[in-house]
N, C-alpha and C. Protein backbone atom coordinates (compact mmCIF):
# COMPACT_ATOMS: atom_id res chain seq x y z
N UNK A 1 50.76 7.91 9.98
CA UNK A 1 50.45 9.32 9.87
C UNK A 1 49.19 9.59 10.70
N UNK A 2 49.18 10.84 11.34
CA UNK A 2 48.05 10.79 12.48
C UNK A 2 47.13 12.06 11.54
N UNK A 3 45.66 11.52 11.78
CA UNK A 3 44.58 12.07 11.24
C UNK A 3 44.66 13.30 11.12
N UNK A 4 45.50 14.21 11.49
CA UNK A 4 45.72 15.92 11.21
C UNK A 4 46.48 15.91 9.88
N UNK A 5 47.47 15.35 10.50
CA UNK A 5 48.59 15.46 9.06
C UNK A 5 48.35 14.23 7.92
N UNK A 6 47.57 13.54 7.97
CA UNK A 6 46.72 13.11 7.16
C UNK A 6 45.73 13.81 6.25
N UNK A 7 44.87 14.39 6.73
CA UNK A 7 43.76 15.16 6.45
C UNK A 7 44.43 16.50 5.60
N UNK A 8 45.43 17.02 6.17
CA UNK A 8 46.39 18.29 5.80
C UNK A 8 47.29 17.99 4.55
N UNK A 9 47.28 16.51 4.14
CA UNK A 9 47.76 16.30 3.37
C UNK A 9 47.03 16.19 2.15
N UNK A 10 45.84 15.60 2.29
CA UNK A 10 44.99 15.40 1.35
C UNK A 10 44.39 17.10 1.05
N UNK A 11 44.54 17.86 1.59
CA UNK A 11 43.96 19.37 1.28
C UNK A 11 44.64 20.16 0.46
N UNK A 12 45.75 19.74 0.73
CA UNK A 12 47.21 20.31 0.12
C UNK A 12 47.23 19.86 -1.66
N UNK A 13 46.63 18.23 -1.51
CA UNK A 13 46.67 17.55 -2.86
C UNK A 13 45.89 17.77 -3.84
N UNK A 14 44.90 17.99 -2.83
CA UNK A 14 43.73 17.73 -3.59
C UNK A 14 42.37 19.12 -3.63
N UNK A 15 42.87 20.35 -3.01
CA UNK A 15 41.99 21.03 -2.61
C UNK A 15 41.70 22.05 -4.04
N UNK A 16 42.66 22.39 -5.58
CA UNK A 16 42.47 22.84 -6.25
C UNK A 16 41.89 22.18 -7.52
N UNK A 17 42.39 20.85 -7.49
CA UNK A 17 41.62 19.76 -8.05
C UNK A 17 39.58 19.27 -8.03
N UNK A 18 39.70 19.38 -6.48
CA UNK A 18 38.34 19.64 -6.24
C UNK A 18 37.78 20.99 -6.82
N UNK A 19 38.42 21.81 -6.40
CA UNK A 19 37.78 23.49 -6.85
C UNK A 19 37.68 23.38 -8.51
N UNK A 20 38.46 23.02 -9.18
CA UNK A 20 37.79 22.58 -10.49
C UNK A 20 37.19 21.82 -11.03
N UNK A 21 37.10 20.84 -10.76
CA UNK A 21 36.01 19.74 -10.76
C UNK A 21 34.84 20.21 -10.17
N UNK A 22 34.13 21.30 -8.87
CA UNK A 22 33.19 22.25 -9.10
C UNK A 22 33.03 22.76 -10.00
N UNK A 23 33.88 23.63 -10.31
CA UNK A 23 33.67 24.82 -11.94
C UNK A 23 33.21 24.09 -12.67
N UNK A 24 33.62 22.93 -13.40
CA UNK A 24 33.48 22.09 -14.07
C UNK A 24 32.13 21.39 -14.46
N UNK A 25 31.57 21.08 -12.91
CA UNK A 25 30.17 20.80 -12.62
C UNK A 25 29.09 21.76 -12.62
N UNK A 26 29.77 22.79 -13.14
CA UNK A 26 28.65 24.50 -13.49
C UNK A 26 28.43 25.35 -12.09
N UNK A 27 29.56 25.13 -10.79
CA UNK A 27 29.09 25.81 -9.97
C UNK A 27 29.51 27.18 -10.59
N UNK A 28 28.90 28.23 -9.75
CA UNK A 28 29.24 29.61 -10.03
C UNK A 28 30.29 30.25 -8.69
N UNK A 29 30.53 29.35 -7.62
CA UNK A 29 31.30 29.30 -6.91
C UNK A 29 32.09 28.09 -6.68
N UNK A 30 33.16 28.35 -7.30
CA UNK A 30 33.54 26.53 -6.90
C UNK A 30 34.83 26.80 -5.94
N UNK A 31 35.15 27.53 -5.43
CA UNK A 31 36.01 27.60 -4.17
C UNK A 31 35.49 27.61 -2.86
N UNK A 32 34.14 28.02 -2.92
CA UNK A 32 32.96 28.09 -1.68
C UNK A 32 32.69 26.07 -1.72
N UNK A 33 32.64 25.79 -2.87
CA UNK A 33 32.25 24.39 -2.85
C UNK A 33 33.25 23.88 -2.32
N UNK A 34 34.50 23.71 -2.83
CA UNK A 34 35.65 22.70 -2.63
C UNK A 34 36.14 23.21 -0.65
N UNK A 35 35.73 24.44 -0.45
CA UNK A 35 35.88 24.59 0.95
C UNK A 35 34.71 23.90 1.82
N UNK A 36 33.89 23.99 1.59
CA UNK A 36 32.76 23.53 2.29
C UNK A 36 32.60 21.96 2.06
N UNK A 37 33.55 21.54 1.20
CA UNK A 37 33.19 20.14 1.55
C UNK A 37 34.81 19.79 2.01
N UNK A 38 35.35 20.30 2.23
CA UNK A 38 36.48 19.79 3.19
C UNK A 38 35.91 20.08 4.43
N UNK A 39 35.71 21.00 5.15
CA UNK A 39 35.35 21.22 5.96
C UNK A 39 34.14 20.14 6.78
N UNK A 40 33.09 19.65 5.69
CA UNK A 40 32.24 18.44 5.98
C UNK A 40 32.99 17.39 6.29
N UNK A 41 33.96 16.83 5.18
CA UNK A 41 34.99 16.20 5.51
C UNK A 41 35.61 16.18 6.86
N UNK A 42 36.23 16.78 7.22
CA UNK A 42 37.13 17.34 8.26
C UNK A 42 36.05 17.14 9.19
N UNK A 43 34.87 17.25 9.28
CA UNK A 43 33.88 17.25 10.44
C UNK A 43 33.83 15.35 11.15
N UNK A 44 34.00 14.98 9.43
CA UNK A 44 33.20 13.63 9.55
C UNK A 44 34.49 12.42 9.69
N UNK A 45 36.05 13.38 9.64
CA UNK A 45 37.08 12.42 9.50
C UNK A 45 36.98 11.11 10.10
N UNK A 46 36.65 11.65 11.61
CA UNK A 46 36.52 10.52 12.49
C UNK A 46 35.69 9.05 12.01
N UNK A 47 34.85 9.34 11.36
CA UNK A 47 34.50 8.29 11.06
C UNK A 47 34.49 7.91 9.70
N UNK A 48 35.70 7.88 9.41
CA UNK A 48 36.16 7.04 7.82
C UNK A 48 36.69 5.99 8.81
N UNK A 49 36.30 4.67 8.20
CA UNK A 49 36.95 3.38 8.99
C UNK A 49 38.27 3.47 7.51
N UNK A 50 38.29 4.23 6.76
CA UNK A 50 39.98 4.01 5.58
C UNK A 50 39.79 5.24 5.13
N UNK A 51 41.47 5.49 5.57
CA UNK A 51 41.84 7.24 4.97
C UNK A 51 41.84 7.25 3.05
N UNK A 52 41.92 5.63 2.65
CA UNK A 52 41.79 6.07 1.30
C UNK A 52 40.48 6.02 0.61
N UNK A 53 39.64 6.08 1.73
CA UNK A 53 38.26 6.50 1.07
C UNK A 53 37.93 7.95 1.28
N UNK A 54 38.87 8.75 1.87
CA UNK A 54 38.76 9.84 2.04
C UNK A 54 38.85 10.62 0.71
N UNK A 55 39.31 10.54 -0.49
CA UNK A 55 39.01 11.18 -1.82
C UNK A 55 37.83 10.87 -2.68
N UNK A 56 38.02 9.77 -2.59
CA UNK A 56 36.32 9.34 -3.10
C UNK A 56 35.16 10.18 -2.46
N UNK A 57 35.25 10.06 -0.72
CA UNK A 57 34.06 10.59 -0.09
C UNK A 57 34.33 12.28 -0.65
N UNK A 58 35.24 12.73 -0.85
CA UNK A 58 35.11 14.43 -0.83
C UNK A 58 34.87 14.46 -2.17
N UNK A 59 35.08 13.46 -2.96
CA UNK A 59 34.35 13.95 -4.66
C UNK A 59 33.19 13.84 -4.92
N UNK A 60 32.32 12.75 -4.34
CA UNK A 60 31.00 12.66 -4.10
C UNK A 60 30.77 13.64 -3.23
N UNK A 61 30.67 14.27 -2.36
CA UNK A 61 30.87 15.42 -1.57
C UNK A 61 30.59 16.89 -2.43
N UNK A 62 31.74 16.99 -3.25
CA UNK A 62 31.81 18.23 -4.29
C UNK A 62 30.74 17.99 -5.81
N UNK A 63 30.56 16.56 -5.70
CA UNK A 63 29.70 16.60 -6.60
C UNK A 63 27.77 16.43 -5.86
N UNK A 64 27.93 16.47 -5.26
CA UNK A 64 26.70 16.84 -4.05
C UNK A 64 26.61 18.29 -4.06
N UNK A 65 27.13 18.73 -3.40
CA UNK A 65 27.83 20.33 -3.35
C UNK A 65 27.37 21.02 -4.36
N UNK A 66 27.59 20.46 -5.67
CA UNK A 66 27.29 21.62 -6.69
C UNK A 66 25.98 21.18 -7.28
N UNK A 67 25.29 19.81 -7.11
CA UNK A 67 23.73 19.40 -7.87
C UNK A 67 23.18 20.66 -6.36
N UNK A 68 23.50 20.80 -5.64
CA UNK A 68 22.63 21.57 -4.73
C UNK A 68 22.91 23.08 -5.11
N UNK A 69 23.48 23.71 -5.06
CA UNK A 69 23.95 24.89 -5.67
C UNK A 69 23.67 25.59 -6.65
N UNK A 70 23.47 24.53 -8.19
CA UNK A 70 22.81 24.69 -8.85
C UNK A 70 21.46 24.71 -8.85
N UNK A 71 20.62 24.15 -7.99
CA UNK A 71 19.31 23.58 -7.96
C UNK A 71 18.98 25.20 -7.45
N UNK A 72 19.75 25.80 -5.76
CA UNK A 72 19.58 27.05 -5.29
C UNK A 72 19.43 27.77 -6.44
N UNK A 73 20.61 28.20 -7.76
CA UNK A 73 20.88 28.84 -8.24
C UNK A 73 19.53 28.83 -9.60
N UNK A 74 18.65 27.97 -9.73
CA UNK A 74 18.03 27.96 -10.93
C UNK A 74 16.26 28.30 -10.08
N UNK A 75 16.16 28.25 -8.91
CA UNK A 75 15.45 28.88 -7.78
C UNK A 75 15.09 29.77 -7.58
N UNK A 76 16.28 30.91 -7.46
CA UNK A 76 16.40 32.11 -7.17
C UNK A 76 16.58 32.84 -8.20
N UNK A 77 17.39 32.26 -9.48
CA UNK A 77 17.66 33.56 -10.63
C UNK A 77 16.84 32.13 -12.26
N UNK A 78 15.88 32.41 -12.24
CA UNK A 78 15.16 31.29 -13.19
C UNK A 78 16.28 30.76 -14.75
N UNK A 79 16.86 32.14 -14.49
CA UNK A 79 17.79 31.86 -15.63
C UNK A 79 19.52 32.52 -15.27
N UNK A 80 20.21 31.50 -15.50
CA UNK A 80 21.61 32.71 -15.04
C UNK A 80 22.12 33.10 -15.62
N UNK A 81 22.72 33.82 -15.47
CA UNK A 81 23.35 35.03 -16.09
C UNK A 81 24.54 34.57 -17.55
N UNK A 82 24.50 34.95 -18.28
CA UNK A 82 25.86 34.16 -18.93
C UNK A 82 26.98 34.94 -18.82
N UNK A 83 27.94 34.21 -18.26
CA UNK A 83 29.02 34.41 -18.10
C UNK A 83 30.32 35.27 -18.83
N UNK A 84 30.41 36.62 -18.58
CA UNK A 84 31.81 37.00 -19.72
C UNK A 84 32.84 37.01 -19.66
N UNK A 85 33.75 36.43 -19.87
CA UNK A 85 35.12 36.17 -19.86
C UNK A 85 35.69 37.39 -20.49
N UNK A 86 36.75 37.98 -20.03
CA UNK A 86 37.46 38.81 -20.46
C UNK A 86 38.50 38.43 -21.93
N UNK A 87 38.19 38.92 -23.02
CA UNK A 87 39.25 38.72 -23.53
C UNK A 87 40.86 38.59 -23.54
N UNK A 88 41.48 38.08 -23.67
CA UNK A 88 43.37 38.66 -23.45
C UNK A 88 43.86 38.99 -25.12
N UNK A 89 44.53 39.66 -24.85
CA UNK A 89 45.39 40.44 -26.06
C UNK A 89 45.43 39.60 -26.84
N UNK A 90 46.03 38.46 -26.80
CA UNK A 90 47.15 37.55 -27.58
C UNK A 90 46.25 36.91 -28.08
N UNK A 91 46.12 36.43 -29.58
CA UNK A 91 45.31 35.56 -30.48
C UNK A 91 44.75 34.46 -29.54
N UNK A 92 45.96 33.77 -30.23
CA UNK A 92 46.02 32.22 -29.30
C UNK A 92 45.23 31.96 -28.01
N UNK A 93 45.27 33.02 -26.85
CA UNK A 93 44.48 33.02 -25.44
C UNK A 93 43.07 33.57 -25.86
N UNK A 94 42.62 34.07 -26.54
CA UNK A 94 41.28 34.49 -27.37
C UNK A 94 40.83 33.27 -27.93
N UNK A 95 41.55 32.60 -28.76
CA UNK A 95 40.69 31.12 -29.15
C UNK A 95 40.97 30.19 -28.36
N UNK A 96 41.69 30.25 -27.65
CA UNK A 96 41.67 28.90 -26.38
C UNK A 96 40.69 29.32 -25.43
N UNK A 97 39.74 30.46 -25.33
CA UNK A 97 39.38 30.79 -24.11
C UNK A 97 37.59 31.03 -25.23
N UNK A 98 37.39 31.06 -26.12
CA UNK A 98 36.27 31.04 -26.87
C UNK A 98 35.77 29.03 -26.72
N UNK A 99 36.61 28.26 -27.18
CA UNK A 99 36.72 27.20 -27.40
C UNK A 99 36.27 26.79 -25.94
N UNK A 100 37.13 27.01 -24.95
CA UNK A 100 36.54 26.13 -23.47
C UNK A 100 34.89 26.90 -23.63
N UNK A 101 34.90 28.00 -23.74
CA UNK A 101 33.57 28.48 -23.33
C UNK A 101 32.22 27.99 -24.46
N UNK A 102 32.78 27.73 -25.52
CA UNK A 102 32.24 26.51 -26.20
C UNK A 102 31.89 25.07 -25.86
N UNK A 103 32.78 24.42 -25.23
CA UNK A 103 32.61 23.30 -24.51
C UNK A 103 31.88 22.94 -23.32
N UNK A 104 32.19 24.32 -22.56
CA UNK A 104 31.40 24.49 -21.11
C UNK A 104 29.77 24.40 -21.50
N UNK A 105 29.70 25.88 -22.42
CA UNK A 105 28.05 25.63 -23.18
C UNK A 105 27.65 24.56 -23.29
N UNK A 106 28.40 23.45 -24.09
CA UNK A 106 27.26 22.45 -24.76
C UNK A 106 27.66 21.49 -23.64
N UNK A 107 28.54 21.68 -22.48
CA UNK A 107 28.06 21.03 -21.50
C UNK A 107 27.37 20.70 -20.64
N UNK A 108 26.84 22.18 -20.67
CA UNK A 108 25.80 22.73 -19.59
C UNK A 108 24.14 22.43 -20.61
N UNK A 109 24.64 21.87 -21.83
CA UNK A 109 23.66 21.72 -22.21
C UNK A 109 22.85 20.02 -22.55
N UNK A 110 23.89 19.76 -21.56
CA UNK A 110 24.07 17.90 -21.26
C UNK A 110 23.11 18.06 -20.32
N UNK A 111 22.44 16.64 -19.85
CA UNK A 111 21.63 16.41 -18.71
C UNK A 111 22.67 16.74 -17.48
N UNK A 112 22.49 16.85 -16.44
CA UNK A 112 23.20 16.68 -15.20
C UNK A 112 24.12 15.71 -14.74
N UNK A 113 23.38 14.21 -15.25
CA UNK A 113 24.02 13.15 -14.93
C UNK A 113 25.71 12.91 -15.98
N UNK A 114 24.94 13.05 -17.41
CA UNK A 114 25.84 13.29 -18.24
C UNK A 114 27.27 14.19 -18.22
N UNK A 115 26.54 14.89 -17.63
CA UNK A 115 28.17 16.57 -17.34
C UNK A 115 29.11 16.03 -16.45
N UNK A 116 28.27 15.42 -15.37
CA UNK A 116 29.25 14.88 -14.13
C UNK A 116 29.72 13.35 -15.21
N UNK A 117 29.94 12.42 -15.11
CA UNK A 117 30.18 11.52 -16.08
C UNK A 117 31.19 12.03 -16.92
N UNK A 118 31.24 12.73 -17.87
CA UNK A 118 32.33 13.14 -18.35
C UNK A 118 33.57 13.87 -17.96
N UNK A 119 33.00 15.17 -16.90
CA UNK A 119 34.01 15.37 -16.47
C UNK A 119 34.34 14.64 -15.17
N UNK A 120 34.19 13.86 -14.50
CA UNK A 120 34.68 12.33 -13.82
C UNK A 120 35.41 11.61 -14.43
N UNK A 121 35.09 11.56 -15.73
CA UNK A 121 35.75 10.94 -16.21
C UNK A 121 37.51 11.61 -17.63
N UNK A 122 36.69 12.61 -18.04
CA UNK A 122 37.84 12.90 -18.95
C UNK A 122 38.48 13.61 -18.32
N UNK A 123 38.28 14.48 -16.96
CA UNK A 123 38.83 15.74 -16.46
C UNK A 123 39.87 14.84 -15.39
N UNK A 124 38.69 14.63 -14.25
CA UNK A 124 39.61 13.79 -13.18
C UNK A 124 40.23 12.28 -13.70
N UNK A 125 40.19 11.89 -14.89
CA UNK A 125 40.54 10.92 -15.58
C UNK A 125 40.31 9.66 -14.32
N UNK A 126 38.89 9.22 -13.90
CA UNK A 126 38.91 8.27 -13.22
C UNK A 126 38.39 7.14 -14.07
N UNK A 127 38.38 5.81 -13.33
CA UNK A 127 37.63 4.54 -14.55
C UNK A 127 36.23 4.60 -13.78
N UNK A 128 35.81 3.77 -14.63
CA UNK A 128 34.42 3.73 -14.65
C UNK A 128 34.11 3.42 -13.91
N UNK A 129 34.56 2.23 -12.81
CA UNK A 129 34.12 2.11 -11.17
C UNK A 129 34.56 3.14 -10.26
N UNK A 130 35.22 4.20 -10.28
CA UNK A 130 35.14 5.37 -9.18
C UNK A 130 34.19 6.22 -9.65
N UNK A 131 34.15 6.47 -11.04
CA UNK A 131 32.86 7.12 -11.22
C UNK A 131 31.30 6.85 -10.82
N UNK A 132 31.30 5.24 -10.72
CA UNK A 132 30.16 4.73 -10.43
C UNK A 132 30.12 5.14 -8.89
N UNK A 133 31.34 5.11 -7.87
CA UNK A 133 31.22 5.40 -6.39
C UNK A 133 30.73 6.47 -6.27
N UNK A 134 31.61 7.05 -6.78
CA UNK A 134 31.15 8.69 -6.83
C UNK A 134 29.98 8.90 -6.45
N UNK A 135 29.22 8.79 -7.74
CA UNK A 135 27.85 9.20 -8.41
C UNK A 135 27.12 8.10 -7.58
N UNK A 136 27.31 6.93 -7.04
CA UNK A 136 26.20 6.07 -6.74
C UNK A 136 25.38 5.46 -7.49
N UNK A 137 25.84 5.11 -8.92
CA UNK A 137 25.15 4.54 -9.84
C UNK A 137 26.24 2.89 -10.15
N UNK A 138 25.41 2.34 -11.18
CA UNK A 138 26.35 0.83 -11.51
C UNK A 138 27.00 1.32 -12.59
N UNK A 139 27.76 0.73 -12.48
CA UNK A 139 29.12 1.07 -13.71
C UNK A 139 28.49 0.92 -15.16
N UNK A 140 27.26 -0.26 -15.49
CA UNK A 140 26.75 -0.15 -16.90
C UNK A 140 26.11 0.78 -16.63
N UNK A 141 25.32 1.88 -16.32
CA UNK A 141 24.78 3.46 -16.12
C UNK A 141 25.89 4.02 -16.83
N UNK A 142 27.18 4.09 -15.74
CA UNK A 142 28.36 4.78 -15.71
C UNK A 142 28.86 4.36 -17.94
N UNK A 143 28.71 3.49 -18.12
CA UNK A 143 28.90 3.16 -19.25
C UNK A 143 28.15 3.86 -20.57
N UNK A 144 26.70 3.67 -20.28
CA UNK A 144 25.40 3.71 -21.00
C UNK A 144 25.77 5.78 -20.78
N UNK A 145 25.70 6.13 -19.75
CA UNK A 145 25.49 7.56 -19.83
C UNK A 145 26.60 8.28 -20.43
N UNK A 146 28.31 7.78 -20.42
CA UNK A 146 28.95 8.30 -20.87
C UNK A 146 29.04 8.14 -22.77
N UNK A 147 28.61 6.88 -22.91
CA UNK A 147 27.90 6.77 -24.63
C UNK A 147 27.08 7.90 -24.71
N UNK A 148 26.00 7.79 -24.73
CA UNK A 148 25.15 9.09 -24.30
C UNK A 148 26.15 10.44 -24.53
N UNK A 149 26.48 10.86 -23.11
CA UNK A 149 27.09 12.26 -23.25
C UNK A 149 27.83 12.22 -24.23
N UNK A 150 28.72 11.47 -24.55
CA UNK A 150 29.51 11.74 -25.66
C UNK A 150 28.89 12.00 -27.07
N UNK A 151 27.84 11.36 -27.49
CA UNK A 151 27.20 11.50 -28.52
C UNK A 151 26.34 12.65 -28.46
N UNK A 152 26.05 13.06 -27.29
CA UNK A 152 25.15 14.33 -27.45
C UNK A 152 25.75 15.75 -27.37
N UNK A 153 27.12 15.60 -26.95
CA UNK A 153 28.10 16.68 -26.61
C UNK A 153 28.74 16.79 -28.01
N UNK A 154 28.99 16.08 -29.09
CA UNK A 154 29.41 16.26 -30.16
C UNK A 154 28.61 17.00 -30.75
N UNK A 155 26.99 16.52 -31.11
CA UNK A 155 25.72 17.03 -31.57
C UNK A 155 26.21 18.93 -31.36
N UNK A 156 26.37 18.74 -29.92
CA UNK A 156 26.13 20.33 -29.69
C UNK A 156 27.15 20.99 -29.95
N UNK A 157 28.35 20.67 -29.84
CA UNK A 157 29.64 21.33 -30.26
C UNK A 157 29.75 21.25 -32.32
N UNK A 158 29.15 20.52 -33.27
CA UNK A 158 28.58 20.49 -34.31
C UNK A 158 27.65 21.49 -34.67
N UNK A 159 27.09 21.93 -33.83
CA UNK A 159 25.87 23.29 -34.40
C UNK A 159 26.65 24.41 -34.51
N UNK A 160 27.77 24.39 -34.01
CA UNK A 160 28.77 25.77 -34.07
C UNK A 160 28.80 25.24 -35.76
């Protein structure tokens, strides 16, 4: 497969996957993210010596992407805005949509390292050594922090 339709393939696979795994990571744009790091990608194809490091590099990428974004975003507005979700009619989409925004909260109320860690791990369901690539940490980190988040993400979803 030649590096176009290579590259075109992985965008196709993987380009809404990334865009939530931003959201996920608290961007407030995560389609600006997941574009802008393909596009880095796409800059830098040429020099992947292996096309299957090409998902790894764009998740570390998107998770780069949004520690910067956020950092802009807590810069410029000291505090942001909280977010309102529109209600929908139907019961059921009212408590499924209270509940994520429950989860998101006491995610956002995790350290940084912690938020990414979990959702690396429970969202993109990776093991503990791609998470460690990812992030650039050793897998006992990758271990030690997801103990951690988990125990402190309960704490906060418990105060409800």
């Amino acid at each position: 497969m030649d590096a176009m339709a290579a590259f075109s393939a992985l965008f196709d696979e993987s380009f809404e996957a990334m865009k939530r795994l931003a959201y996920l990571l608290g961007a407030d744009d995560p389609e600006n993210i997941a574009q802008e790091a393909f596009v880095r990608l796409h800059d830098r194809w040429h020099t992947l010596y292996d096309d299957s490091k090409a998902l790894p590099y764009l998740r570390a990428m998107v998770v780069n992407l949004s520690r910067s974004r956020l950092r802009h975003l807590r810069v410029v507005r000291r505090t942001p805005p909280d977010v309102m979700l529109d209600e929908l009619s139907a019961e059921s989409h009212a408590l499924a949509r209270q509940e994520h925004s429950r989860i998101r909260e006491a995610l956002g109320k995790l350290s940084r390292r912690q938020r990414e860690v979990l959702v690396l791990r429970y969202w993109l369901d990776l093991d503990q050594a791609a998470i460690a690539e990812t992030l650039g940490v050793a897998v006992g980190t990758v271990k030690a922090t997801t103990s951690h988040a988990m125990t402190n993400l309960r704490k906060h979803l418990e105060e409800w």
